[in-house]
C-alpha atoms as a PDB file:
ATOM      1  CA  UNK A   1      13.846 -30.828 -22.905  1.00  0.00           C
ATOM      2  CA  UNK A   2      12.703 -27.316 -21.603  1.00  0.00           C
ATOM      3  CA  UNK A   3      12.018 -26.688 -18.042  1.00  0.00           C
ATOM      4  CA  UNK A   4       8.785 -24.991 -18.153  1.00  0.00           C
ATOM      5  CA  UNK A   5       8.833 -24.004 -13.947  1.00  0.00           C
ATOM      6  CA  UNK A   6       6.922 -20.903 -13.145  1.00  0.00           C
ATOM      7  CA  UNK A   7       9.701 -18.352 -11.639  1.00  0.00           C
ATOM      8  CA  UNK A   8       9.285 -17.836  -7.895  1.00  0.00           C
ATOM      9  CA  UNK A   9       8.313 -14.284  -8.266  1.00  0.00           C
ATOM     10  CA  UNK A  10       5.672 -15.040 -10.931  1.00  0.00           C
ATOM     11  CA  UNK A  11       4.264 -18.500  -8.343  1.00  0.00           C
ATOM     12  CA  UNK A  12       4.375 -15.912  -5.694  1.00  0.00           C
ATOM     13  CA  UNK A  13       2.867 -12.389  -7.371  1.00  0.00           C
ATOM     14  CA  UNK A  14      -0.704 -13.019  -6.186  1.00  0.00           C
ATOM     15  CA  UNK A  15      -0.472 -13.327  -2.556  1.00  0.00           C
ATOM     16  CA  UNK A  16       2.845 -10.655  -2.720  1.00  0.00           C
ATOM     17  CA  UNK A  17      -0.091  -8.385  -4.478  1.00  0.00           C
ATOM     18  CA  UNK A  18      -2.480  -9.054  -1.605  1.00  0.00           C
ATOM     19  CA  UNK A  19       0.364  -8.408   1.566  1.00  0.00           C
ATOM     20  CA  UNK A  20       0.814  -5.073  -0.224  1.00  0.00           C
ATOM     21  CA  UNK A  21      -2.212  -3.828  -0.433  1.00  0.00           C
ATOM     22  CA  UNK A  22      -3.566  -5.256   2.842  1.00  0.00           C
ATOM     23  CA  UNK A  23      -4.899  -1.830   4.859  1.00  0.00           C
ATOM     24  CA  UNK A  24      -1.898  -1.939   7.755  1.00  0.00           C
ATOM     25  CA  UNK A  25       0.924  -1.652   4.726  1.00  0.00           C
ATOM     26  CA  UNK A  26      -0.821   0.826   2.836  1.00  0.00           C
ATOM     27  CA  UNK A  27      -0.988   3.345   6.187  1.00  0.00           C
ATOM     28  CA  UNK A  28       2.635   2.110   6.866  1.00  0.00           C
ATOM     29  CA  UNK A  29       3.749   2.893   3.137  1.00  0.00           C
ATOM     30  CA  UNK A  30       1.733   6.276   3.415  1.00  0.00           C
ATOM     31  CA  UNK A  31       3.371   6.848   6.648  1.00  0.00           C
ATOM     32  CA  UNK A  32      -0.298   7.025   8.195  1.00  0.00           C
ATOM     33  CA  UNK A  33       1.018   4.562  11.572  1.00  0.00           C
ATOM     34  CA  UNK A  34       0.748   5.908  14.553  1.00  0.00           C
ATOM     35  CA  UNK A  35       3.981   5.310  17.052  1.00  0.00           C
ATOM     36  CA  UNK A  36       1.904   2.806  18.904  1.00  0.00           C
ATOM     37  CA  UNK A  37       0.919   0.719  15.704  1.00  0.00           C
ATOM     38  CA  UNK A  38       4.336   1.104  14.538  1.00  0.00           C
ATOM     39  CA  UNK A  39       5.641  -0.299  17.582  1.00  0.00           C
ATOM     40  CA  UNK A  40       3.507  -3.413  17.245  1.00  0.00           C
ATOM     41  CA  UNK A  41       4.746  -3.914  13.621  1.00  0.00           C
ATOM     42  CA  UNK A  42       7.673  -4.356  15.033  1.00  0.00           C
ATOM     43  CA  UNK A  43       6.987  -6.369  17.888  1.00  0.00           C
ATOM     44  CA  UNK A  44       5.824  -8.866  15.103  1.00  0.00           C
ATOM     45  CA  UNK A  45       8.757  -8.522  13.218  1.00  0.00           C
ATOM     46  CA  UNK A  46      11.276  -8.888  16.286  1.00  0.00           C
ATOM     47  CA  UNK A  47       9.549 -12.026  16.729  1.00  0.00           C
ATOM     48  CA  UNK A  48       9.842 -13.150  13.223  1.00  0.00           C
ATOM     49  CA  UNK A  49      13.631 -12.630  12.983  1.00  0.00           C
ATOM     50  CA  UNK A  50      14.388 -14.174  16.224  1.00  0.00           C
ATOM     51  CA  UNK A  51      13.186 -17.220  14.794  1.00  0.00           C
ATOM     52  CA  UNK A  52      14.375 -17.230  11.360  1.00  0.00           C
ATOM     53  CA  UNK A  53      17.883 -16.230  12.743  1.00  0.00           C
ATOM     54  CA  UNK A  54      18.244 -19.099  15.193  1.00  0.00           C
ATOM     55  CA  UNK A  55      17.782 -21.119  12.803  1.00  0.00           C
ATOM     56  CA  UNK A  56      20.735 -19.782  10.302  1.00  0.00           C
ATOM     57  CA  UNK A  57      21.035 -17.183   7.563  1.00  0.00           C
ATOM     58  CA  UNK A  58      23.064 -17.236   4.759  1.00  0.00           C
ATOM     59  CA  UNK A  59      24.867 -14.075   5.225  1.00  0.00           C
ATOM     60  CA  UNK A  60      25.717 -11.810   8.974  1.00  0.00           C
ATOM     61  CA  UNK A  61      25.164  -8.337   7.074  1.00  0.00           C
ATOM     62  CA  UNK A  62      21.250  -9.885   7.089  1.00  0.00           C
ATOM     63  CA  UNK A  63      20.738  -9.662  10.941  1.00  0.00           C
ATOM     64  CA  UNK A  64      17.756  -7.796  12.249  1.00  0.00           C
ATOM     65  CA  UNK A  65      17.050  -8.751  15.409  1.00  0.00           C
ATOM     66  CA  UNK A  66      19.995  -5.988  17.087  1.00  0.00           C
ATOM     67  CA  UNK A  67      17.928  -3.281  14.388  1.00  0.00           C
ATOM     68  CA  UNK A  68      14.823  -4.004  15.216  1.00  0.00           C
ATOM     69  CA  UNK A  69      15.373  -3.804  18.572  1.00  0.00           C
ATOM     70  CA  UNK A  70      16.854  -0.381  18.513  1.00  0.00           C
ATOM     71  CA  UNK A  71      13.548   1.282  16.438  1.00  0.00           C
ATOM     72  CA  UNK A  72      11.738  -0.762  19.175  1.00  0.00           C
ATOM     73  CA  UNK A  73      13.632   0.974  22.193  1.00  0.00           C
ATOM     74  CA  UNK A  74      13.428   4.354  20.385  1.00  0.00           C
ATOM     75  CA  UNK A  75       9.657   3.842  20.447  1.00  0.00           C
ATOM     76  CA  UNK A  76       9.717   2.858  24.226  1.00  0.00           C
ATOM     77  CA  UNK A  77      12.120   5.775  25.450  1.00  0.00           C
ATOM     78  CA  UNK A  78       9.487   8.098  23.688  1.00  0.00           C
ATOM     79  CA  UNK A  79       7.096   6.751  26.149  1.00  0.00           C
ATOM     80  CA  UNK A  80       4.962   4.012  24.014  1.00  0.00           C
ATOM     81  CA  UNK A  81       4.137   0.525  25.481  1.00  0.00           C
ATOM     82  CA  UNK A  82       4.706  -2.418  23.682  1.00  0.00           C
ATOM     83  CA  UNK A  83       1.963  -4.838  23.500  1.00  0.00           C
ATOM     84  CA  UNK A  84       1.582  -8.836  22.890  1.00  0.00           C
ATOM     85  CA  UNK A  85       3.002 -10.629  20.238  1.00  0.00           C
ATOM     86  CA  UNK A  86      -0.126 -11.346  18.109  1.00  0.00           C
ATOM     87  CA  UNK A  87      -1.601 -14.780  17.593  1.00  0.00           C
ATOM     88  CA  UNK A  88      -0.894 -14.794  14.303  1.00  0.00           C
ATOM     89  CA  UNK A  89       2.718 -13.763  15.054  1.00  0.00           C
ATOM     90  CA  UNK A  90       2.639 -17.018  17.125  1.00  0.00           C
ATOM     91  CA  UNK A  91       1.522 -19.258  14.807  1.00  0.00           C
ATOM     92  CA  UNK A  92       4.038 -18.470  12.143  1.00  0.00           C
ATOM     93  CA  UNK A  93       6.601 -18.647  15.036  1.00  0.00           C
ATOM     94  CA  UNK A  94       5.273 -22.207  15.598  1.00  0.00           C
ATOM     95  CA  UNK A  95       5.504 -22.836  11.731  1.00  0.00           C
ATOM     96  CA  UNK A  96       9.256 -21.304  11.177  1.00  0.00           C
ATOM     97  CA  UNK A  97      10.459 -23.348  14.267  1.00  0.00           C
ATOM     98  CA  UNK A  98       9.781 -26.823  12.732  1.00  0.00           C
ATOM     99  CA  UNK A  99      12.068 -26.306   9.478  1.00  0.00           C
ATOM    100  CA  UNK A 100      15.897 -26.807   9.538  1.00  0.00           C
ATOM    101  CA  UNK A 101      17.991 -23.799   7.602  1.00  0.00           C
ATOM    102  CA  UNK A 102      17.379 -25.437   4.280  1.00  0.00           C
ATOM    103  CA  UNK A 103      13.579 -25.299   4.838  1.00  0.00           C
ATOM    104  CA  UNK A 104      13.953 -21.801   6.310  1.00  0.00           C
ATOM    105  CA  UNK A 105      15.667 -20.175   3.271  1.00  0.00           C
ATOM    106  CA  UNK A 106      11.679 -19.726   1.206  1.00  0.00           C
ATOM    107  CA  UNK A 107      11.338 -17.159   4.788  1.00  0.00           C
ATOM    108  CA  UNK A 108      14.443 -15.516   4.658  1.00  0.00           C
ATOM    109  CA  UNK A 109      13.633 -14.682   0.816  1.00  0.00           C
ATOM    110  CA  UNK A 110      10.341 -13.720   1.712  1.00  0.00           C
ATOM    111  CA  UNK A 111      11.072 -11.577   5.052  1.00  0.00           C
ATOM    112  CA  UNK A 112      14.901 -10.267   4.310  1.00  0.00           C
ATOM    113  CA  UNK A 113      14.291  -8.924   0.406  1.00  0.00           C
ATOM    114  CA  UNK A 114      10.813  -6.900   1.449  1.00  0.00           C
ATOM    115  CA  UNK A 115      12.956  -4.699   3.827  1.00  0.00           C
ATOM    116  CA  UNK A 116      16.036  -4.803   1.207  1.00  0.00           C
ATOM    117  CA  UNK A 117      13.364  -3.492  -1.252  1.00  0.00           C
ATOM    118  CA  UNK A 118      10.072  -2.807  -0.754  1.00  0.00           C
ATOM    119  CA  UNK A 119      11.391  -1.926   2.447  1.00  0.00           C
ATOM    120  CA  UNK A 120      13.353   1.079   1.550  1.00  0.00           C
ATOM    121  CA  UNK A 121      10.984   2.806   0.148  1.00  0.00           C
ATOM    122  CA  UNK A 122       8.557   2.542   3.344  1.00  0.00           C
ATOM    123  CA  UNK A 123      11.833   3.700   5.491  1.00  0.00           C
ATOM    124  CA  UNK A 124      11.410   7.194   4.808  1.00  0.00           C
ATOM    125  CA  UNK A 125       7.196   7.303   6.006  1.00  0.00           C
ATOM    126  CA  UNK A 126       7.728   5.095   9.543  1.00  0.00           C
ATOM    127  CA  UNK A 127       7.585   6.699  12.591  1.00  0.00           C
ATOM    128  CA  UNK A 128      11.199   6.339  14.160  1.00  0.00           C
ATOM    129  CA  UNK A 129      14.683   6.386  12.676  1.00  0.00           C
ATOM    130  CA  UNK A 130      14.283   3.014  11.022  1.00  0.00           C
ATOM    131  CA  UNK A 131      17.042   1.028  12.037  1.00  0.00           C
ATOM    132  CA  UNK A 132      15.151  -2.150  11.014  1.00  0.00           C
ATOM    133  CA  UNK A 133      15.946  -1.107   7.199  1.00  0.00           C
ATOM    134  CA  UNK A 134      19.097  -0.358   7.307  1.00  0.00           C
ATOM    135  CA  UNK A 135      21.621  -3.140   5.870  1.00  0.00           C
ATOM    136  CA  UNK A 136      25.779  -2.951   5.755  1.00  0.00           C
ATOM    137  CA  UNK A 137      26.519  -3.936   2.569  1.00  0.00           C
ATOM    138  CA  UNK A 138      23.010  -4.484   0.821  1.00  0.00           C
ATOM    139  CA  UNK A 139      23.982  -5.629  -2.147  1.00  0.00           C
ATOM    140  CA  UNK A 140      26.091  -8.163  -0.645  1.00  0.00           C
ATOM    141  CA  UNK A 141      23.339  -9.666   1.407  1.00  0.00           C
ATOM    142  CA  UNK A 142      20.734  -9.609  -0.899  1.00  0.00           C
ATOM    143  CA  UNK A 143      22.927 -11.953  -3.909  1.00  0.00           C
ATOM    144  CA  UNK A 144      23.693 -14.243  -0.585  1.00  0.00           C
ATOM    145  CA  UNK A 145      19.930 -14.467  -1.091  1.00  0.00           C
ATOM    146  CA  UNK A 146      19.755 -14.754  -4.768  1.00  0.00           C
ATOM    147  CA  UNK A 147      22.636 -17.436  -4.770  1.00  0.00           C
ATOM    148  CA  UNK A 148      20.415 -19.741  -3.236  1.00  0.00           C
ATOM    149  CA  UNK A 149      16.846 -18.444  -4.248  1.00  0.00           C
ATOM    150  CA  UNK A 150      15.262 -21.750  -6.246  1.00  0.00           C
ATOM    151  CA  UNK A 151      11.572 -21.487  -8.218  1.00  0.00           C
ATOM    152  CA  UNK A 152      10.530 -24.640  -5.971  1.00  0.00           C
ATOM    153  CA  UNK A 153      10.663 -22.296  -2.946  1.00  0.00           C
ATOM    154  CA  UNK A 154       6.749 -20.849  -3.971  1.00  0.00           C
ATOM    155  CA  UNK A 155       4.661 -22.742  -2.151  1.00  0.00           C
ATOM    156  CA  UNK A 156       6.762 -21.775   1.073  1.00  0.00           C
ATOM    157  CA  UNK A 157       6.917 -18.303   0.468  1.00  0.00           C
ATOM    158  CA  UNK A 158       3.078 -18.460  -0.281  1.00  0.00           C
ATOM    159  CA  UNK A 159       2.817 -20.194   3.204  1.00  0.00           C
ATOM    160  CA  UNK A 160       5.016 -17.418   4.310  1.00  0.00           C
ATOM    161  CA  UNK A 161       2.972 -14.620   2.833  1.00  0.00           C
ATOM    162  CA  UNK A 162      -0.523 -16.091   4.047  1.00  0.00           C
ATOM    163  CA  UNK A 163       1.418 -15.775   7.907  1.00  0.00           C
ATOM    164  CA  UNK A 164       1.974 -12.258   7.307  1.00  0.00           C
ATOM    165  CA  UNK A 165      -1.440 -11.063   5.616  1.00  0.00           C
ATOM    166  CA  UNK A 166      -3.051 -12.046   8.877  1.00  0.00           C
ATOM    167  CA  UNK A 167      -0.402 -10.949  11.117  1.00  0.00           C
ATOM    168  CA  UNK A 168      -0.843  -7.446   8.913  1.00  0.00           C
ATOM    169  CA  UNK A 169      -5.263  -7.864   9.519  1.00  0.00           C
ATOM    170  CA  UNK A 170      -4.242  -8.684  13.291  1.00  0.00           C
ATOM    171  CA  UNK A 171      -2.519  -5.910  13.175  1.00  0.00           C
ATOM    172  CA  UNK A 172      -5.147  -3.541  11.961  1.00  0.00           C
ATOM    173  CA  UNK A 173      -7.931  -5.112  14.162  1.00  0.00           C
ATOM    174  CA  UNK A 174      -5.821  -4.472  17.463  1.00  0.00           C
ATOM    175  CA  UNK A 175      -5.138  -0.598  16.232  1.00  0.00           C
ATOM    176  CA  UNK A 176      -5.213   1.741  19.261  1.00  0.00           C
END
């Protein structure tokens, strides 16, 4: 008997398709944010790995939260104010801090592999140093990922993705 499961990546290409081309990560990928925006980004994405990473990750070389934080005070010693954490931000706060690390590993997937991949590429057009994207031992962390990555993870990651395509339209309706 054949298992004839959709692969995660296939159950998960529409919405990825949509976060990518939402307007916010095409300026970002362009390297059209302003400090500002940028700074809000990643606000968001402080935020998001706080939550994820109290909860457990399956490997330390994934930790964002000290990264993020330096781009963030890089922005702030340049003068730029932070600003809220976004509704949206909230709400998928709210969402990641009812699962246990089992039900947190479609996120980490999700959020960890778009700045081990789609995430380099972006590195070079942000405006600061880009701490956030920087990972000891890459390759490392990312089959940490893969080890565990299961097809029955899409509907989570979809979840996931719908949380950040309106954190990324928050995002561009708060632009300053």
């Amino acid at each position: 008997m054949q298992n004839h499961q959709i692969s995660l990546k296939d159950a998960t290409s529409v919405k990825h398709k949509l976060a990518e081309t939402m307007p916010f990560n095409v300026r970002m990928f362009r390297g059209q944010l302003s400090k500002k925006d940028y700074l809000s980004y990643l606000q968001q994405q402080l935020a998001i790995f706080e939550t994820i990473e109290n909860i457990g990750i399956p490997h330390e070389n994934l930790k964002r939260v000290a990264n993020v934080q330096l781009d963030i005070n890089e922005l702030i010693q340049e003068g730029h104010s932070p600003s809220d954490i976004l509704n949206s931000t909230i709400e998928y706060q709210h969402h990641l801090k009812n699962k246990n690390y089992d039900e947190i590993l479609p996120h980490i997937y999700l959020n960890y592999l778009a700045l081990a991949y789609g995430g380099q590429m972006i590195k070079k057009n942000v405006p600061s140093t880009g701490k956030m994207y920087d990972f000891d031992n890459l390759q490392d962390a990312v089959a940490t990922i893969r080890a565990v990555q299961k097809d029955d993870w899409a509907d989570e990651v979809n979840v996931g993705f719908d949380f950040l395509i309106r954190i990324f339209e928050e995002l561009d309706h708060t632009k300053i």
